[in-house]
PDB file of N, CA and C in Angstrom:
ATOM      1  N   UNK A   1     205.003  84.468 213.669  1.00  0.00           N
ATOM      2  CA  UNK A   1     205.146  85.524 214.647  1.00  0.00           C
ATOM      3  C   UNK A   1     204.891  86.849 213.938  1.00  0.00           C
ATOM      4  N   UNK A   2     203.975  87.500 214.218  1.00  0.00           N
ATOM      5  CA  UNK A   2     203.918  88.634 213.938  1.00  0.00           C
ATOM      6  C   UNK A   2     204.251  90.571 214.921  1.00  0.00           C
ATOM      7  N   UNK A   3     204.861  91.266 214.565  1.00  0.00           N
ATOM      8  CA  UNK A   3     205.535  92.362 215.136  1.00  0.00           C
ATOM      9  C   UNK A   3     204.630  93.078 214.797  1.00  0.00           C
ATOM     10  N   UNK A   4     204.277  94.057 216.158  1.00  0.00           N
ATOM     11  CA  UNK A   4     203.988  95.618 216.215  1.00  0.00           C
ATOM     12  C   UNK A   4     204.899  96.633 216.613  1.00  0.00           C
ATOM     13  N   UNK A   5     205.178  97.589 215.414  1.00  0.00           N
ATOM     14  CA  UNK A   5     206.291  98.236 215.889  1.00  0.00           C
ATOM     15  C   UNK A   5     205.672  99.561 216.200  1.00  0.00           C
ATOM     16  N   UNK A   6     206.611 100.208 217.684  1.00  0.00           N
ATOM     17  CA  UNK A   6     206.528 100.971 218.218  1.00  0.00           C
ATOM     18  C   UNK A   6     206.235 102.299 217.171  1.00  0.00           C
ATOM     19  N   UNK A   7     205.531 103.374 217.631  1.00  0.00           N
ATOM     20  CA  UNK A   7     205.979 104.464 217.054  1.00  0.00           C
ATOM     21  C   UNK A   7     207.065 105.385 216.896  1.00  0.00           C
ATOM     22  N   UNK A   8     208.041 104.366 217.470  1.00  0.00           N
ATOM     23  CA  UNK A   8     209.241 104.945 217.403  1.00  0.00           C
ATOM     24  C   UNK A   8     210.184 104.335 216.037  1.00  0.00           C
ATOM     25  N   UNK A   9     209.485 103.506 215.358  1.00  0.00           N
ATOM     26  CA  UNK A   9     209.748 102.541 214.154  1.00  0.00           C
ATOM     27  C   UNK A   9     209.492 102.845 212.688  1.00  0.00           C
ATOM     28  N   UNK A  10     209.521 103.302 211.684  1.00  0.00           N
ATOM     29  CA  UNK A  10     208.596 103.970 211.156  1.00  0.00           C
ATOM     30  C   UNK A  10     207.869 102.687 210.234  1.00  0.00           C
ATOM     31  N   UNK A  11     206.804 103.297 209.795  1.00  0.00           N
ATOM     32  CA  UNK A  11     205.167 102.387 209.598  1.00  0.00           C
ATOM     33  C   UNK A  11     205.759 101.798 207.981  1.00  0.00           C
ATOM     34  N   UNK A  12     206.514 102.428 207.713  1.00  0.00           N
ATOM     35  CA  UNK A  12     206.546 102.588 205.865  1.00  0.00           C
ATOM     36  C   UNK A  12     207.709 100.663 205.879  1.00  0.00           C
ATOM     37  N   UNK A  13     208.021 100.630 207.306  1.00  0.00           N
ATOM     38  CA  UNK A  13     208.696  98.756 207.296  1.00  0.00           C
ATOM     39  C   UNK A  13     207.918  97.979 207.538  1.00  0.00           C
ATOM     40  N   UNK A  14     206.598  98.290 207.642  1.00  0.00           N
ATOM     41  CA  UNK A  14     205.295  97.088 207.699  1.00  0.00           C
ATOM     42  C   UNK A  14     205.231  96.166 206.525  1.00  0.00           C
ATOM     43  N   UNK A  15     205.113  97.023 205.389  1.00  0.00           N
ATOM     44  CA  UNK A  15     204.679  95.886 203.459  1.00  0.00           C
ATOM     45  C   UNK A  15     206.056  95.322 203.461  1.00  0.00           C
ATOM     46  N   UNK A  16     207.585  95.456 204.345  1.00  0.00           N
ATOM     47  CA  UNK A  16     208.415  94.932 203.762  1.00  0.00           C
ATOM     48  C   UNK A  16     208.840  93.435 205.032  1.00  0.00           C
ATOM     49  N   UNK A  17     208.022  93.453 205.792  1.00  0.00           N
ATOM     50  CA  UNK A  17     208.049  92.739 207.101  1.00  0.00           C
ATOM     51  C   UNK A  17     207.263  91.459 206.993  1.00  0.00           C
ATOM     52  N   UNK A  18     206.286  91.387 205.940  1.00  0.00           N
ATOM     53  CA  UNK A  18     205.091  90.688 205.248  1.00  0.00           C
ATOM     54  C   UNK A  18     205.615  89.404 205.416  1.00  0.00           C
ATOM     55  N   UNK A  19     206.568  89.100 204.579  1.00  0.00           N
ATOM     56  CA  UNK A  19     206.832  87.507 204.605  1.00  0.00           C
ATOM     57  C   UNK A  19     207.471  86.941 205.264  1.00  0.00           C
ATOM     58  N   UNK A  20     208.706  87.765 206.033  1.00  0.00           N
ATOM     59  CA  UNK A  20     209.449  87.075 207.606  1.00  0.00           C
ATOM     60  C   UNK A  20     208.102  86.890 208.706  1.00  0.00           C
ATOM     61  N   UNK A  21     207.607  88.040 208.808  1.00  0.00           N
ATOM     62  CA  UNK A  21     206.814  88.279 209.883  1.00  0.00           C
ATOM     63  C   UNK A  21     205.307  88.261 209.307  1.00  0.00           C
ATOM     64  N   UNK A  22     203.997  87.452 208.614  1.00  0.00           N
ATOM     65  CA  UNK A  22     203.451  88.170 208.361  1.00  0.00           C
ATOM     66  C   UNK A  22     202.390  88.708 209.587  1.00  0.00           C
ATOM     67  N   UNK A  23     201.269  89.766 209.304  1.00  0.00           N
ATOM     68  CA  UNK A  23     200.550  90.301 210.319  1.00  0.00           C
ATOM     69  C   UNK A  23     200.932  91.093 210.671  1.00  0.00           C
ATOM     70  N   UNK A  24     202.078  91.732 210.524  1.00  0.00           N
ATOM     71  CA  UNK A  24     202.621  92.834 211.330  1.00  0.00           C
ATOM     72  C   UNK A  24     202.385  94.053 211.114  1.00  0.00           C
ATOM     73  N   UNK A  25     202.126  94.942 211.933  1.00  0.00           N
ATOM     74  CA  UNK A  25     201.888  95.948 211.941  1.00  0.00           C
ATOM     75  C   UNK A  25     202.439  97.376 212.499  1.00  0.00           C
ATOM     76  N   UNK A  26     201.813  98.693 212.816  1.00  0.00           N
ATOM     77  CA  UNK A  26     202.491  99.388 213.234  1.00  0.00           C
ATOM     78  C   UNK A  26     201.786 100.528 214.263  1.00  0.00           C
ATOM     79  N   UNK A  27     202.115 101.083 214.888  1.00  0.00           N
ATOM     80  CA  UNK A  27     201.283 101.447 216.088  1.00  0.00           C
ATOM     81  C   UNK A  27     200.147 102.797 215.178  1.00  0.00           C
ATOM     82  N   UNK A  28     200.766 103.434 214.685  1.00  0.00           N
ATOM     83  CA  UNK A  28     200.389 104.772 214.085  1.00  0.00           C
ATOM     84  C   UNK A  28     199.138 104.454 213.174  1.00  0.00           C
ATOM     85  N   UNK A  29     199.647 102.952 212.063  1.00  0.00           N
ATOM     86  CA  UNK A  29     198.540 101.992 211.197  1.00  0.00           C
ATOM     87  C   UNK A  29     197.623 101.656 211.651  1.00  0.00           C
ATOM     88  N   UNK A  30     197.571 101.255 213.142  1.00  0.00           N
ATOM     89  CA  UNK A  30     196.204 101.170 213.930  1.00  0.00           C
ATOM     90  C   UNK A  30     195.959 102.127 214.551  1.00  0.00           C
ATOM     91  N   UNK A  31     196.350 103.760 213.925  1.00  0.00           N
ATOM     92  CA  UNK A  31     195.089 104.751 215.052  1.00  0.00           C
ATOM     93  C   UNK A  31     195.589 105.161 216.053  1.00  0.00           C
ATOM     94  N   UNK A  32     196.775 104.153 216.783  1.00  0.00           N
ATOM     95  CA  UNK A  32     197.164 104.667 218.007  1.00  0.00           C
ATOM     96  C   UNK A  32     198.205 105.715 218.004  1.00  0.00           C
ATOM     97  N   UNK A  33     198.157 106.626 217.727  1.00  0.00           N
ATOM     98  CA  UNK A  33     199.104 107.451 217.708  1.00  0.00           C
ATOM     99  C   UNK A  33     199.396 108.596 218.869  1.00  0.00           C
ATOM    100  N   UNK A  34     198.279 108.178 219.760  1.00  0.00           N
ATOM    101  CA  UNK A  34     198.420 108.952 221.024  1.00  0.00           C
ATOM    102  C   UNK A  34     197.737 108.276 221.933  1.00  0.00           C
ATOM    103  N   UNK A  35     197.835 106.602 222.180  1.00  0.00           N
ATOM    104  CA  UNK A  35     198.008 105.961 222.730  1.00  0.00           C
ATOM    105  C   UNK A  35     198.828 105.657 223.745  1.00  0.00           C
ATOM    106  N   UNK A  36     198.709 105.460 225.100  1.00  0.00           N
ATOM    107  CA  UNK A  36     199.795 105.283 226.130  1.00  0.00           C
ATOM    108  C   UNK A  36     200.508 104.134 226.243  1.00  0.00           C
ATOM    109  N   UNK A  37     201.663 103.838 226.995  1.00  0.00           N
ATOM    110  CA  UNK A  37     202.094 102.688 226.427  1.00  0.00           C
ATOM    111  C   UNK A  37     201.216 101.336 226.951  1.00  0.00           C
ATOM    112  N   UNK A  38     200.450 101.945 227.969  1.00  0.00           N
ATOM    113  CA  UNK A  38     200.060 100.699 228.738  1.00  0.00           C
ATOM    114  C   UNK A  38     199.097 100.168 227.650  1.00  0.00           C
ATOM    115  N   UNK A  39     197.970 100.905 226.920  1.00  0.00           N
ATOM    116  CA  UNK A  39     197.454 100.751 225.972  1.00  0.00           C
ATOM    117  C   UNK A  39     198.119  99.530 224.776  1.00  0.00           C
ATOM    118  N   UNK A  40     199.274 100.267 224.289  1.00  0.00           N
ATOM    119  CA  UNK A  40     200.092  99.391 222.980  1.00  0.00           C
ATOM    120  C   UNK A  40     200.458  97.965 223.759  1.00  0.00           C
ATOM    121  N   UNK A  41     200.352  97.962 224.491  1.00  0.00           N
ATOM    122  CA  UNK A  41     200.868  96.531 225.434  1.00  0.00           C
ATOM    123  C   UNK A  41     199.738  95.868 225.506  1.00  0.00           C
ATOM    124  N   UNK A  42     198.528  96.256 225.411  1.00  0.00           N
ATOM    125  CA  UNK A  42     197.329  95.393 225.805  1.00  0.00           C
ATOM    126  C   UNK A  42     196.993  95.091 224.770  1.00  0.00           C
ATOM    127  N   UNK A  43     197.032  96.049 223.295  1.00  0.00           N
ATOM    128  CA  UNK A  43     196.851  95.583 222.131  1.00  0.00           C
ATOM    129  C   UNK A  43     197.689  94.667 221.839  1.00  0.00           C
ATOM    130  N   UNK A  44     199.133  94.469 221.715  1.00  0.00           N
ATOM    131  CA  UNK A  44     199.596  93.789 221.325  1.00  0.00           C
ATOM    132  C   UNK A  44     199.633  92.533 222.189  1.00  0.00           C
ATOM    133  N   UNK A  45     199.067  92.208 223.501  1.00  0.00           N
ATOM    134  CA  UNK A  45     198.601  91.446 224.336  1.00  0.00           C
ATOM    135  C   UNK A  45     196.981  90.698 223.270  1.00  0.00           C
ATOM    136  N   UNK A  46     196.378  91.119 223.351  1.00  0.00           N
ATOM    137  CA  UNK A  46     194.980  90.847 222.508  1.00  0.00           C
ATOM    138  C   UNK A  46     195.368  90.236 221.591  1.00  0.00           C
ATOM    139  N   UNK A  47     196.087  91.160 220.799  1.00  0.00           N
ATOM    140  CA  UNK A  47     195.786  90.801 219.301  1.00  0.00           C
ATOM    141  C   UNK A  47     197.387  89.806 218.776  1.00  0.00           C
ATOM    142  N   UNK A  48     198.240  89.341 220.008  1.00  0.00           N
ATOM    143  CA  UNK A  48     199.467  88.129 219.984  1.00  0.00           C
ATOM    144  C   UNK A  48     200.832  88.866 218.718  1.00  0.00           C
ATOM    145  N   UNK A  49     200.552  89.803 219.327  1.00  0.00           N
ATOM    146  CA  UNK A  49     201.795  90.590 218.667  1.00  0.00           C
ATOM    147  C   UNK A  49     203.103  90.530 219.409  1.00  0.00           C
ATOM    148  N   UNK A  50     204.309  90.121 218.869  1.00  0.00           N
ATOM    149  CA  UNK A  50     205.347  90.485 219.196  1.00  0.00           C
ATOM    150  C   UNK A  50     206.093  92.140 219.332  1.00  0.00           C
ATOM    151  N   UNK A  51     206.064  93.070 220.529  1.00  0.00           N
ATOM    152  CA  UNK A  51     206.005  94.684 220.278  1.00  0.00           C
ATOM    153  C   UNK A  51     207.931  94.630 220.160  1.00  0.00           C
ATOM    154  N   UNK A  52     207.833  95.403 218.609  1.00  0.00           N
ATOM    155  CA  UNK A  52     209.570  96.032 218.808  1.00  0.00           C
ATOM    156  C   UNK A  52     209.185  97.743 218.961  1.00  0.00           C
ATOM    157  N   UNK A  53     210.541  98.000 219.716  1.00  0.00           N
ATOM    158  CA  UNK A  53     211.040  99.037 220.003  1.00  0.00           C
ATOM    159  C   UNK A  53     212.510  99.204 220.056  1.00  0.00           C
ATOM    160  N   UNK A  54     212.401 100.488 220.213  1.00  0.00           N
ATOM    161  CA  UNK A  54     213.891 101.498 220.656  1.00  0.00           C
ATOM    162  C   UNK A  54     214.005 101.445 222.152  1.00  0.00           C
ATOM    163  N   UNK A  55     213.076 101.671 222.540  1.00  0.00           N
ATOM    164  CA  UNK A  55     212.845 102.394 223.799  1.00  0.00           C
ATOM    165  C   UNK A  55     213.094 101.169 225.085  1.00  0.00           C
ATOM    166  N   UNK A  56     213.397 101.436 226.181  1.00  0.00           N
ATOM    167  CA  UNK A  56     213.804 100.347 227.377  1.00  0.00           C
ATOM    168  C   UNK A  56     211.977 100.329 227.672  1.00  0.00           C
ATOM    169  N   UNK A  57     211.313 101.255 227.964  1.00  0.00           N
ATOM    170  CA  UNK A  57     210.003 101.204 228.453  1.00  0.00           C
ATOM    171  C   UNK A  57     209.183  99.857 228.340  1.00  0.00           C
ATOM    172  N   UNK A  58     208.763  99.387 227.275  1.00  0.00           N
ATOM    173  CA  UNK A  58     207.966  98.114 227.246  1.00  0.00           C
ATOM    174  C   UNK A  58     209.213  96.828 227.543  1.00  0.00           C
ATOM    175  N   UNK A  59     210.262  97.278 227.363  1.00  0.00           N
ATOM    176  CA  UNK A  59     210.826  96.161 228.009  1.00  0.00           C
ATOM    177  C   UNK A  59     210.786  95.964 229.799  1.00  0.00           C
ATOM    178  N   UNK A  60     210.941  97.187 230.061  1.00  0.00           N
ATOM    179  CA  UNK A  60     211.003  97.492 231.908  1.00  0.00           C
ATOM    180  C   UNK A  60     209.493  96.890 232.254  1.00  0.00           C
ATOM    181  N   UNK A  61     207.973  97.074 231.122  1.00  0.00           N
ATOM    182  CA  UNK A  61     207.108  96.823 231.564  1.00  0.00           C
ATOM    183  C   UNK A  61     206.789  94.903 231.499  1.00  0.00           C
ATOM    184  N   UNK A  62     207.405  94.227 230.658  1.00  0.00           N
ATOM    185  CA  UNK A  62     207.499  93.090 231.115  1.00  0.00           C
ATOM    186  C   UNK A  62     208.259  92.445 231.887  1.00  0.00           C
ATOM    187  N   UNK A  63     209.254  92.872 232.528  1.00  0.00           N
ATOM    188  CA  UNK A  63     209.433  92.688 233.491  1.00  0.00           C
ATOM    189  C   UNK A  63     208.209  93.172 235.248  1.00  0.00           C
ATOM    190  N   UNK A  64     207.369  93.875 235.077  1.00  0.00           N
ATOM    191  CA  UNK A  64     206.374  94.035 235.771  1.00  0.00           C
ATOM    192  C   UNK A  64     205.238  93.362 235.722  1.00  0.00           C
ATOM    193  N   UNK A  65     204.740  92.855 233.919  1.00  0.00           N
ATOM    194  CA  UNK A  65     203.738  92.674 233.706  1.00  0.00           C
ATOM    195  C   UNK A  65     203.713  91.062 233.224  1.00  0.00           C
ATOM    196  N   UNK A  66     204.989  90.547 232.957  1.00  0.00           N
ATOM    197  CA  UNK A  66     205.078  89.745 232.437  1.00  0.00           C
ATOM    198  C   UNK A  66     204.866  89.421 231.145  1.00  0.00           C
ATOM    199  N   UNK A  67     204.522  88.619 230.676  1.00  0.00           N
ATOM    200  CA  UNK A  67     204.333  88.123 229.024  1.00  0.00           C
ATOM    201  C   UNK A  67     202.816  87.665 229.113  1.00  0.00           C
ATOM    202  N   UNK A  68     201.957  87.341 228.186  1.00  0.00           N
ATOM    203  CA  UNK A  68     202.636  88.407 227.243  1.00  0.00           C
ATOM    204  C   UNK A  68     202.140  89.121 226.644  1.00  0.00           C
ATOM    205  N   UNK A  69     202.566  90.376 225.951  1.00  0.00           N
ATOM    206  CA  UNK A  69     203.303  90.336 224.594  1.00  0.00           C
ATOM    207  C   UNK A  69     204.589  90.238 224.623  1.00  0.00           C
ATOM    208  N   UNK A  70     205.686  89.476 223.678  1.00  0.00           N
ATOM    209  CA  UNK A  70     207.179  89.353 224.388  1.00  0.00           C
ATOM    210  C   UNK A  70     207.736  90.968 223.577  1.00  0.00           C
ATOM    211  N   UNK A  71     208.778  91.293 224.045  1.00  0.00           N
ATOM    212  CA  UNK A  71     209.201  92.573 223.573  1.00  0.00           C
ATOM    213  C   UNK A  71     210.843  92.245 222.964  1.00  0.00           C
ATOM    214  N   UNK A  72     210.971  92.739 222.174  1.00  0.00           N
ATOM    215  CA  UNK A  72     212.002  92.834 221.470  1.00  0.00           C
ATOM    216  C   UNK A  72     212.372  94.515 220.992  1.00  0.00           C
ATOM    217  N   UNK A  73     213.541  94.654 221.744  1.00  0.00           N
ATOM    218  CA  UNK A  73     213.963  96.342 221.450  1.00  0.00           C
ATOM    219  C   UNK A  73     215.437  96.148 221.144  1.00  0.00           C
ATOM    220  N   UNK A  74     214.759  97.266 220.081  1.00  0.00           N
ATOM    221  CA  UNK A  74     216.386  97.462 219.232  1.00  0.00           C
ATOM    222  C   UNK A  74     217.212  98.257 219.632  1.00  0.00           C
ATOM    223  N   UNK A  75     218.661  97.670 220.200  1.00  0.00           N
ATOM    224  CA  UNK A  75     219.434  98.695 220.407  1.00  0.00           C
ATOM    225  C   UNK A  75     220.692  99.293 219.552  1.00  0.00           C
ATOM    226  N   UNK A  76     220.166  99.923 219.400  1.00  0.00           N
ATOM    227  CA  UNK A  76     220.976 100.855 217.440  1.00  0.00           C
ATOM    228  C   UNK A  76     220.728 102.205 218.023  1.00  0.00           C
ATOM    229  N   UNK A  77     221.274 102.768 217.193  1.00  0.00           N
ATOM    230  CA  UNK A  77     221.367 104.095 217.166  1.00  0.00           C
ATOM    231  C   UNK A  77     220.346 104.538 215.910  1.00  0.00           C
ATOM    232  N   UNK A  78     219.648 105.641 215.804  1.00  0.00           N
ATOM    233  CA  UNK A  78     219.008 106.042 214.649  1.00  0.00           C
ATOM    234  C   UNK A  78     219.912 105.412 213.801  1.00  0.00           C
ATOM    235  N   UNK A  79     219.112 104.763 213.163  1.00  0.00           N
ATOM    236  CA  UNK A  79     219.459 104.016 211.422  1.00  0.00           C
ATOM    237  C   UNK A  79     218.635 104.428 210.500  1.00  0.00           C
ATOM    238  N   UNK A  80     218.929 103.754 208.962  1.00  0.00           N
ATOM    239  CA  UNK A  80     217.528 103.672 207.855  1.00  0.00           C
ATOM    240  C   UNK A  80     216.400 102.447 208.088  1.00  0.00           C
ATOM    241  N   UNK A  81     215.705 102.689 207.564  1.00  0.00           N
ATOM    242  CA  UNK A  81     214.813 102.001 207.487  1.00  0.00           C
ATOM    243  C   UNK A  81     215.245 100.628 206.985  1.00  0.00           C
ATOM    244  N   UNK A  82     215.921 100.718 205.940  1.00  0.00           N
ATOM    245  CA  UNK A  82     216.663  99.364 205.543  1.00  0.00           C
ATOM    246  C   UNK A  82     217.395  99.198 206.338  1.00  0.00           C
ATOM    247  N   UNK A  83     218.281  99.315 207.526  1.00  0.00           N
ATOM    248  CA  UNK A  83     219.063  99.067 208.103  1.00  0.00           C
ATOM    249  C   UNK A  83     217.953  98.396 209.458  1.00  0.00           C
ATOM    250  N   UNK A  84     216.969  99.246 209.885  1.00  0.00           N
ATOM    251  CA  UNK A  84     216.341  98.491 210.805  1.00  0.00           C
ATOM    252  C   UNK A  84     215.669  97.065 210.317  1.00  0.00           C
ATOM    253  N   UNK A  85     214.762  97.370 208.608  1.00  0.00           N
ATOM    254  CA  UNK A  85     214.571  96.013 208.596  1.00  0.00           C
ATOM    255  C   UNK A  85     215.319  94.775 207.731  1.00  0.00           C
ATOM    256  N   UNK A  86     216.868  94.964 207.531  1.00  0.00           N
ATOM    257  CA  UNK A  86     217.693  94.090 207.346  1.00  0.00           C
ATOM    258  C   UNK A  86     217.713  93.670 208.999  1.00  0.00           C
ATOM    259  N   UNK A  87     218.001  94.473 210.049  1.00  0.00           N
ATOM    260  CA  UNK A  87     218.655  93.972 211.278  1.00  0.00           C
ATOM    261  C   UNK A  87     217.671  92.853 211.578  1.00  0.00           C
ATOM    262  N   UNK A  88     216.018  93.057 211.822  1.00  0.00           N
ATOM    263  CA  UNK A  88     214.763  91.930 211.924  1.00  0.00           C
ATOM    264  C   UNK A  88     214.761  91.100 211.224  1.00  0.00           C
ATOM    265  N   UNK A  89     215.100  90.683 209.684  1.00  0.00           N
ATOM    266  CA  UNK A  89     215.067  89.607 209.044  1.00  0.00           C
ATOM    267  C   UNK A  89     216.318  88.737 209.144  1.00  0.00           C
ATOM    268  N   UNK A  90     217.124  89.811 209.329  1.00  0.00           N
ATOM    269  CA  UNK A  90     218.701  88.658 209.623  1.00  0.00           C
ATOM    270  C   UNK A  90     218.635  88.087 210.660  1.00  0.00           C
ATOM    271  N   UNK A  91     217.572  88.451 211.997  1.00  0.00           N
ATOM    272  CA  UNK A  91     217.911  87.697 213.090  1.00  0.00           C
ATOM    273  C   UNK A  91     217.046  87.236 213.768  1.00  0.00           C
ATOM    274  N   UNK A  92     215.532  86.711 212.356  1.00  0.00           N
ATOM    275  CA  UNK A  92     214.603  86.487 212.197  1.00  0.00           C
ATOM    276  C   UNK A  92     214.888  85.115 213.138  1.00  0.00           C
ATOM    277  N   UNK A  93     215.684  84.176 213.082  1.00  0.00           N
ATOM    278  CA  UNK A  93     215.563  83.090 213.595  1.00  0.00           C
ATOM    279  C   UNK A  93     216.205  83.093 215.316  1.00  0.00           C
ATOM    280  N   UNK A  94     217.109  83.994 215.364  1.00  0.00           N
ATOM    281  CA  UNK A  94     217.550  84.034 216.850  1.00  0.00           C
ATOM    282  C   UNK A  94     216.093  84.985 217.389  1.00  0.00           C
ATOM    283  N   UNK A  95     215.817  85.640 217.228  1.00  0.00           N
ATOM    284  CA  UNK A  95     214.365  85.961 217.555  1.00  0.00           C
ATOM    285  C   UNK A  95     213.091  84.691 217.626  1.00  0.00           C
ATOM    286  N   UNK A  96     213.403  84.078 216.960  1.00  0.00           N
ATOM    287  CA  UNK A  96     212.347  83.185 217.007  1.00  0.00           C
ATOM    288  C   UNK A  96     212.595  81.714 217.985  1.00  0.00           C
ATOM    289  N   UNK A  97     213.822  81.574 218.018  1.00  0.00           N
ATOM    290  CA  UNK A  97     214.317  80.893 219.392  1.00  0.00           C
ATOM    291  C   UNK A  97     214.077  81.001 220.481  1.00  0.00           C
ATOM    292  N   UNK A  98     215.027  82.516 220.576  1.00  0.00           N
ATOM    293  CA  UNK A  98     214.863  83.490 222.305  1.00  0.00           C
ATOM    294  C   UNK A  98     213.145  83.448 222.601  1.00  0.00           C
ATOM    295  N   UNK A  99     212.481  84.039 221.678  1.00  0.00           N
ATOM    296  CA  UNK A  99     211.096  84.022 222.375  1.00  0.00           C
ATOM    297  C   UNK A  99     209.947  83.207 222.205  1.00  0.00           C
ATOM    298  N   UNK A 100     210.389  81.874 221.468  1.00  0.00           N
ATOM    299  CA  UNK A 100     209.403  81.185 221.088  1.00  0.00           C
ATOM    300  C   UNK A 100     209.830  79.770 221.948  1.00  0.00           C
ATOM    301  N   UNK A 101     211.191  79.293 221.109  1.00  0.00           N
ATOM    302  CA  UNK A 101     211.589  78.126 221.957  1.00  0.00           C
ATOM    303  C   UNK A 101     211.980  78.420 223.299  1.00  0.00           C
ATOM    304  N   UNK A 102     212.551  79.150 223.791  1.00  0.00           N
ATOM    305  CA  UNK A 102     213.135  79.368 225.013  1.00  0.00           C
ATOM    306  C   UNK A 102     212.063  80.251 225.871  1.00  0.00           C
ATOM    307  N   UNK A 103     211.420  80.702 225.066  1.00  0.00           N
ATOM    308  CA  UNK A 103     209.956  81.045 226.011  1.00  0.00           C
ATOM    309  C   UNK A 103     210.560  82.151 226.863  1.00  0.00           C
ATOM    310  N   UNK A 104     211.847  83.166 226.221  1.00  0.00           N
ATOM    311  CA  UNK A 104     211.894  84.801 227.146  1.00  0.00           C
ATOM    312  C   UNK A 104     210.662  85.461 226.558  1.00  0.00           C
ATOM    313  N   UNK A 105     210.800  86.700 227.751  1.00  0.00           N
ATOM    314  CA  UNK A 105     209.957  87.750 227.922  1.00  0.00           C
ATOM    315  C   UNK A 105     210.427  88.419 227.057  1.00  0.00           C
ATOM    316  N   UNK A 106     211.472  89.127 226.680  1.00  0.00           N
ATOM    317  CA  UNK A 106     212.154  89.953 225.880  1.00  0.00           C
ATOM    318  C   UNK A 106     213.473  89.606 225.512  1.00  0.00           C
ATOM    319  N   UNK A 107     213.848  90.171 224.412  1.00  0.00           N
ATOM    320  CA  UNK A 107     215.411  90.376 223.803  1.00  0.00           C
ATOM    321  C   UNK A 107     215.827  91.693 223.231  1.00  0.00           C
ATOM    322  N   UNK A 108     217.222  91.658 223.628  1.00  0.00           N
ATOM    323  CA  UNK A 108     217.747  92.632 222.704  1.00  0.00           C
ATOM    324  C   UNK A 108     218.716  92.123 221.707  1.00  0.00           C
ATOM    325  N   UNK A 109     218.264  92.830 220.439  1.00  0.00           N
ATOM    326  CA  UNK A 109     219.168  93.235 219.458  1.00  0.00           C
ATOM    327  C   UNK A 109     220.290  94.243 219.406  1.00  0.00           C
ATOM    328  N   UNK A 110     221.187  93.999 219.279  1.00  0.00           N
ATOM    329  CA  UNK A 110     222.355  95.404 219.323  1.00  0.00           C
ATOM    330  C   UNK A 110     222.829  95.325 217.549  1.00  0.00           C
ATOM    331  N   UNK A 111     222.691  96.362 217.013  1.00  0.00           N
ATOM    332  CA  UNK A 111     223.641  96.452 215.774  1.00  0.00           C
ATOM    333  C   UNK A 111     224.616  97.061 215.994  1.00  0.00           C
TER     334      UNK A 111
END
């Protein structure tokens, strides 16, 4: 499974995402940095990305649009960077349940 994280994520947790997740990427790393969301949804639609975020938005949009890309948004409060990507690798496998075996559209994480 590989993650595209929102630009609300910062890019510098991509090289450390490599071996839980590899492929992953980050919205800003591909260019899109003033990209709309409907846009980041079609990429990560194309190109079989799992999209994390902060934000309710791409989650509200699969519920419209369906899957996929499945969405996974983090609900934390501004953290570090290590704190966001300890939270993805620790729950590397309930992530990979919820949207792989159980086939949801989205999950949330709460730290």
């Amino acid at each position: 499974m590989k993650l595209l994280l929102d630009e609300n994520l910062s890019r510098r947790l991509v090289p450390f995402l490599q071996h839980d997740y590899p492929g992953s990427n980050q919205v800003l790393l591909l260019r899109m940095e003033s990209a709309t969301d409907k846009e980041v949804w079609q990429k990560a639609k194309d190109d079989d990305f799992v999209l994390v975020t902060r934000d309710a938005d791409f989650q509200e949009l699969s519920l419209v649009w369906g899957q996929p890309p499945k969405v996974i948004r983090l609900k934390t409060l501004n953290q570090t960077r290590a704190a966001t990507l300890k939270l993805l690798i620790e729950n590397r496998d309930v992530i990979a349940e919820s949207l792989l075996d159980h086939d949801l559209a989205s999950i949330e994480i709460v730290s």
